[in-house]
C-alpha atoms as a PDB file:
ATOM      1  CA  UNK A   1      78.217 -43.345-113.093  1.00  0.00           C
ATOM      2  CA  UNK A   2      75.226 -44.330-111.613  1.00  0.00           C
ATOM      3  CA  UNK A   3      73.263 -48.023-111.576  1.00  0.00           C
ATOM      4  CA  UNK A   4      69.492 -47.644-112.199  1.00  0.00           C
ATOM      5  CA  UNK A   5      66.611 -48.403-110.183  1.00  0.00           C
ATOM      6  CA  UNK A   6      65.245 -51.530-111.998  1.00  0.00           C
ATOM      7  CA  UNK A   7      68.956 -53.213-111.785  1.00  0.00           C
ATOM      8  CA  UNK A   8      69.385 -52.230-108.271  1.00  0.00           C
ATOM      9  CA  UNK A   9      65.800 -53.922-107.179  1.00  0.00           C
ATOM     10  CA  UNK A  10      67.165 -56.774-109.650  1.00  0.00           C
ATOM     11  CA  UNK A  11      70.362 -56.837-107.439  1.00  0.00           C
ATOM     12  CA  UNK A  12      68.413 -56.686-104.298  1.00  0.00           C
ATOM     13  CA  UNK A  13      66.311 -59.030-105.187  1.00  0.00           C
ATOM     14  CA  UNK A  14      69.349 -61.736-106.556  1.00  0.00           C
ATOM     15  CA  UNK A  15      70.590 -60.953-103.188  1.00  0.00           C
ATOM     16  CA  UNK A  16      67.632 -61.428-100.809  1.00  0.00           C
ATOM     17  CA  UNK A  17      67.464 -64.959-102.972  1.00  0.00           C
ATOM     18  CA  UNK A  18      71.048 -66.032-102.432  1.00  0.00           C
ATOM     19  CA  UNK A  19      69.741 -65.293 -98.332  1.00  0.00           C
ATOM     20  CA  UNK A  20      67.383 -67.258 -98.483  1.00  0.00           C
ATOM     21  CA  UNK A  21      69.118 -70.284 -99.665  1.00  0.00           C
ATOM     22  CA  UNK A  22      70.925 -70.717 -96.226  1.00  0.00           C
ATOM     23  CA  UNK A  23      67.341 -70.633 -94.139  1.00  0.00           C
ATOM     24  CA  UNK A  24      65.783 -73.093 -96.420  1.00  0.00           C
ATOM     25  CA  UNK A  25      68.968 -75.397 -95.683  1.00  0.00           C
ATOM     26  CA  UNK A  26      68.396 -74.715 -92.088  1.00  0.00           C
ATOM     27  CA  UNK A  27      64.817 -75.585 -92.043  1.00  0.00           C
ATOM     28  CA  UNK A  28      65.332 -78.603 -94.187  1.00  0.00           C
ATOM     29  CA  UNK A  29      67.886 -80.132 -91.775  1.00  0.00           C
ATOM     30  CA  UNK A  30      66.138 -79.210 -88.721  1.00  0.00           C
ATOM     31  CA  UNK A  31      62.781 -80.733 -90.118  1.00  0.00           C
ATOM     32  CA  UNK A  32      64.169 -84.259 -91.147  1.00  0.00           C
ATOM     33  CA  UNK A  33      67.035 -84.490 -88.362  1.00  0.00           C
ATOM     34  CA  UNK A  34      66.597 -86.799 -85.326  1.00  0.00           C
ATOM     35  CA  UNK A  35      65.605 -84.437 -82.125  1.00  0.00           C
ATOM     36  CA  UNK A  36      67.970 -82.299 -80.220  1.00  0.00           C
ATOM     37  CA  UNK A  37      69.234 -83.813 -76.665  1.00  0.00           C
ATOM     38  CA  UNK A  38      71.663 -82.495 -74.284  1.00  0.00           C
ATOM     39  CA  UNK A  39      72.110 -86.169 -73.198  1.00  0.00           C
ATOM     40  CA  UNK A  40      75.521 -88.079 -74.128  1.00  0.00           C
ATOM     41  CA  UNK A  41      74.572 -90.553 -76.822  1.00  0.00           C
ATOM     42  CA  UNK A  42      77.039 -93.518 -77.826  1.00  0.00           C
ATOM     43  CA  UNK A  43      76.543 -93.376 -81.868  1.00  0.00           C
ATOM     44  CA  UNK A  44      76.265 -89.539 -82.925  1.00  0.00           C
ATOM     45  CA  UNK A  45      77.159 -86.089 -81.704  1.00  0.00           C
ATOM     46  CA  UNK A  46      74.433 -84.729 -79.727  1.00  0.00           C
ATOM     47  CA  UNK A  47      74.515 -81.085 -77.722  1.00  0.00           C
ATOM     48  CA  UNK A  48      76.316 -82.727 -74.673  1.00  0.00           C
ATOM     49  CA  UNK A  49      79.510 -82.979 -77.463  1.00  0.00           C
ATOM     50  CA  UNK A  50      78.957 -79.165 -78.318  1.00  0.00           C
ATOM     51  CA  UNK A  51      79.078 -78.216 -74.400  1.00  0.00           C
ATOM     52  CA  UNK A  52      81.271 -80.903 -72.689  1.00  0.00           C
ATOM     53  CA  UNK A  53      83.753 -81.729 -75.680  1.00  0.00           C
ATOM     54  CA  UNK A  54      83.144 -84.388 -78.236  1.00  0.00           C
ATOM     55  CA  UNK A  55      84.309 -87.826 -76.797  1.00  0.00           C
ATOM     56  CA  UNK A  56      83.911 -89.407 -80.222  1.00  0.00           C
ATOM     57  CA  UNK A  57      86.424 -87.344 -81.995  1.00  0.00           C
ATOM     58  CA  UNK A  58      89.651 -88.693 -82.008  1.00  0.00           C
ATOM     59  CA  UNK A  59      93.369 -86.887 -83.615  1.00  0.00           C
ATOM     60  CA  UNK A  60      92.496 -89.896 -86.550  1.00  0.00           C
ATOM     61  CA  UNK A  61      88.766 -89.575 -87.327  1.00  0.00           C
ATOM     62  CA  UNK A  62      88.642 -85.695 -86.576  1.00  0.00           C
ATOM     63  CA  UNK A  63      91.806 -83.653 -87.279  1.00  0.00           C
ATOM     64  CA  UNK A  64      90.020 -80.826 -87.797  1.00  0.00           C
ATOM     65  CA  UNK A  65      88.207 -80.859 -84.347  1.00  0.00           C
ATOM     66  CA  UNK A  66      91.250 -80.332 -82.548  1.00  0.00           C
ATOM     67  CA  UNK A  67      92.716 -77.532 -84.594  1.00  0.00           C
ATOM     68  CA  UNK A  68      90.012 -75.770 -83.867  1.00  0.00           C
ATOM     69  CA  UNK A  69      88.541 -76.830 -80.835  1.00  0.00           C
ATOM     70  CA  UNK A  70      90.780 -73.595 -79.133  1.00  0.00           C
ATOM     71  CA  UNK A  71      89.227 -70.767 -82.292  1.00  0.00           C
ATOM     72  CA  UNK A  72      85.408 -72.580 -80.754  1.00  0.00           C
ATOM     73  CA  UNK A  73      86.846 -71.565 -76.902  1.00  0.00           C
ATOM     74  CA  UNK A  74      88.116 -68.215 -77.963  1.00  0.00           C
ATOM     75  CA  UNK A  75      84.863 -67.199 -79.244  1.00  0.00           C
ATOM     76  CA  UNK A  76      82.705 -68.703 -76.348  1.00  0.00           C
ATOM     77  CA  UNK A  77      84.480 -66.403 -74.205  1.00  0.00           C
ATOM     78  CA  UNK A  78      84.471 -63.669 -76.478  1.00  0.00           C
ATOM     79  CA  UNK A  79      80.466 -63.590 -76.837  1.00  0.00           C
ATOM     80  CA  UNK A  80      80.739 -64.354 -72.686  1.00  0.00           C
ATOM     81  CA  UNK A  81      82.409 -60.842 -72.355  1.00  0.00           C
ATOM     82  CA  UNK A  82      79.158 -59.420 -71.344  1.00  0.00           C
ATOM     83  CA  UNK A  83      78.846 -62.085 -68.816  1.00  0.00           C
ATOM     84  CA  UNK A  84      76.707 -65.196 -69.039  1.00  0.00           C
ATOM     85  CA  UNK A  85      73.594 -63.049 -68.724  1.00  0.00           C
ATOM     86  CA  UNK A  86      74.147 -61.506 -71.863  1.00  0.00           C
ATOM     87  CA  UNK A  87      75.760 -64.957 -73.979  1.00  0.00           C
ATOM     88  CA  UNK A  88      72.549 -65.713 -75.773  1.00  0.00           C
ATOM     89  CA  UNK A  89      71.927 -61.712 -76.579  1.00  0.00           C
ATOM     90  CA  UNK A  90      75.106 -61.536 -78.039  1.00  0.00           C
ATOM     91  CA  UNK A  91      75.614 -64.792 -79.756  1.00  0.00           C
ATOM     92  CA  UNK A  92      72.145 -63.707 -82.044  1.00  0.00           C
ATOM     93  CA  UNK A  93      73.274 -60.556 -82.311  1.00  0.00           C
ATOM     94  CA  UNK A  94      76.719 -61.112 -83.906  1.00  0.00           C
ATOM     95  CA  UNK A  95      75.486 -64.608 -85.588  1.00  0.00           C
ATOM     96  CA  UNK A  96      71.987 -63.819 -86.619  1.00  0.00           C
ATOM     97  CA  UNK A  97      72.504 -60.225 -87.245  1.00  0.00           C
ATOM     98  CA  UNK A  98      76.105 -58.637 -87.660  1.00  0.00           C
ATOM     99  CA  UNK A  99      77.528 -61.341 -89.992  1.00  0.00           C
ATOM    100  CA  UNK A 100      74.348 -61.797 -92.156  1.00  0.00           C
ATOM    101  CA  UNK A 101      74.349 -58.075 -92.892  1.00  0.00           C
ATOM    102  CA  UNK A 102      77.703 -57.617 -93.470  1.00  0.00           C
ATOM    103  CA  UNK A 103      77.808 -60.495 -96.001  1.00  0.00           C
ATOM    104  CA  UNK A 104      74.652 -58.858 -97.577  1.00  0.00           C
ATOM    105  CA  UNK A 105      75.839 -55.830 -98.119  1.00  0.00           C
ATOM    106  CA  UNK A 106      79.150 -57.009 -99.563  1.00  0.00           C
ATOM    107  CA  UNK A 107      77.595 -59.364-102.059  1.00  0.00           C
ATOM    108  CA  UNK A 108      75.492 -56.287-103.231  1.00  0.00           C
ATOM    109  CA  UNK A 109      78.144 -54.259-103.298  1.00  0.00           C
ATOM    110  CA  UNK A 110      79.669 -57.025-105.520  1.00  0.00           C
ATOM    111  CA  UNK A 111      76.804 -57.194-107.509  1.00  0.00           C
ATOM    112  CA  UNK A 112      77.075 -53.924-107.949  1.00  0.00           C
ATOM    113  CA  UNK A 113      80.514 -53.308-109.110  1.00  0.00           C
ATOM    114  CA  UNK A 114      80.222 -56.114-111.476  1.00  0.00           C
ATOM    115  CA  UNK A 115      77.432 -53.692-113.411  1.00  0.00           C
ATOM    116  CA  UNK A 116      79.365 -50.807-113.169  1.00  0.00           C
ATOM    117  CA  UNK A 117      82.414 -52.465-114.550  1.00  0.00           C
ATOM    118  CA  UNK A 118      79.845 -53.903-117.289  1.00  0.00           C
ATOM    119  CA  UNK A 119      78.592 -50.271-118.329  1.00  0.00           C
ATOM    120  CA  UNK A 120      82.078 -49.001-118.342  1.00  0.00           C
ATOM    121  CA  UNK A 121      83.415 -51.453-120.769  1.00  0.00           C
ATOM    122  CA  UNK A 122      80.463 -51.040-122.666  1.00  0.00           C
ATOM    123  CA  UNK A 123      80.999 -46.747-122.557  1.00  0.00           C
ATOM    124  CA  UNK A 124      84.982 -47.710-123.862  1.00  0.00           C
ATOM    125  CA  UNK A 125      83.720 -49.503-126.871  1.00  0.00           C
ATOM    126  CA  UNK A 126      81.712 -46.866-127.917  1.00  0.00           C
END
């Protein structure tokens, strides 16, 4: 059984939508959030936390921090396989590209199934 064209475009449209929802969370954040420094800053996180280790978390304020503080190491050096050279190419490419697609085509494929479950219900009744 086959989906038609106008409910596919309906699908990909529904899901080009839902992809859009992250971005305009992104811009809205970094539009209305205080500037980004690398310096080490007494009352809030700041970049120096993301690449020295955040001195403000503690085992009692942040439990989660330190359970997985070693899954944030593991994948530094996992995108630093290429070397450091290649970090940055490799961090867009698996967070900016890979995952985004993958979670893309799975929601369509969702999308999908759901209509095809739909129309075969609807065939049974008949």
């Amino acid at each position: 059984m086959r989906v038609a064209l106008r409910i596919r475009l309906m699908l990909a449209l529904l899901v080009l939508l839902l992809a859009l929802l992250p971005v305009a969370f992104g811009v809205y954040i970094n539009e209305t959030g205080p500037a980004p420094t690398t310096a080490r800053l007494a009352g809030r996180c700041s970049r120096y936390c993301e690449a020295y280790g955040c001195p403000h978390a503690t085992p009692a304020n942040s439990p989660a921090y330190f359970r997985l503080r070693p899954l944030f190491v593991a994948t530094i050096k996992g995108l630093m396989g290429g070397g450091r050279a290649w970090y940055a190419a490799v961090n867009i490419a698996f967070y900016l590209v890979l995952i985004p697609l993958l979670l893309l085509g799975l929601t369509y494929g969702a999308l999908r199934n759901a209509v095809l479950i739909r129309q075969l219900k609807a065939l049974r009744r008949e």
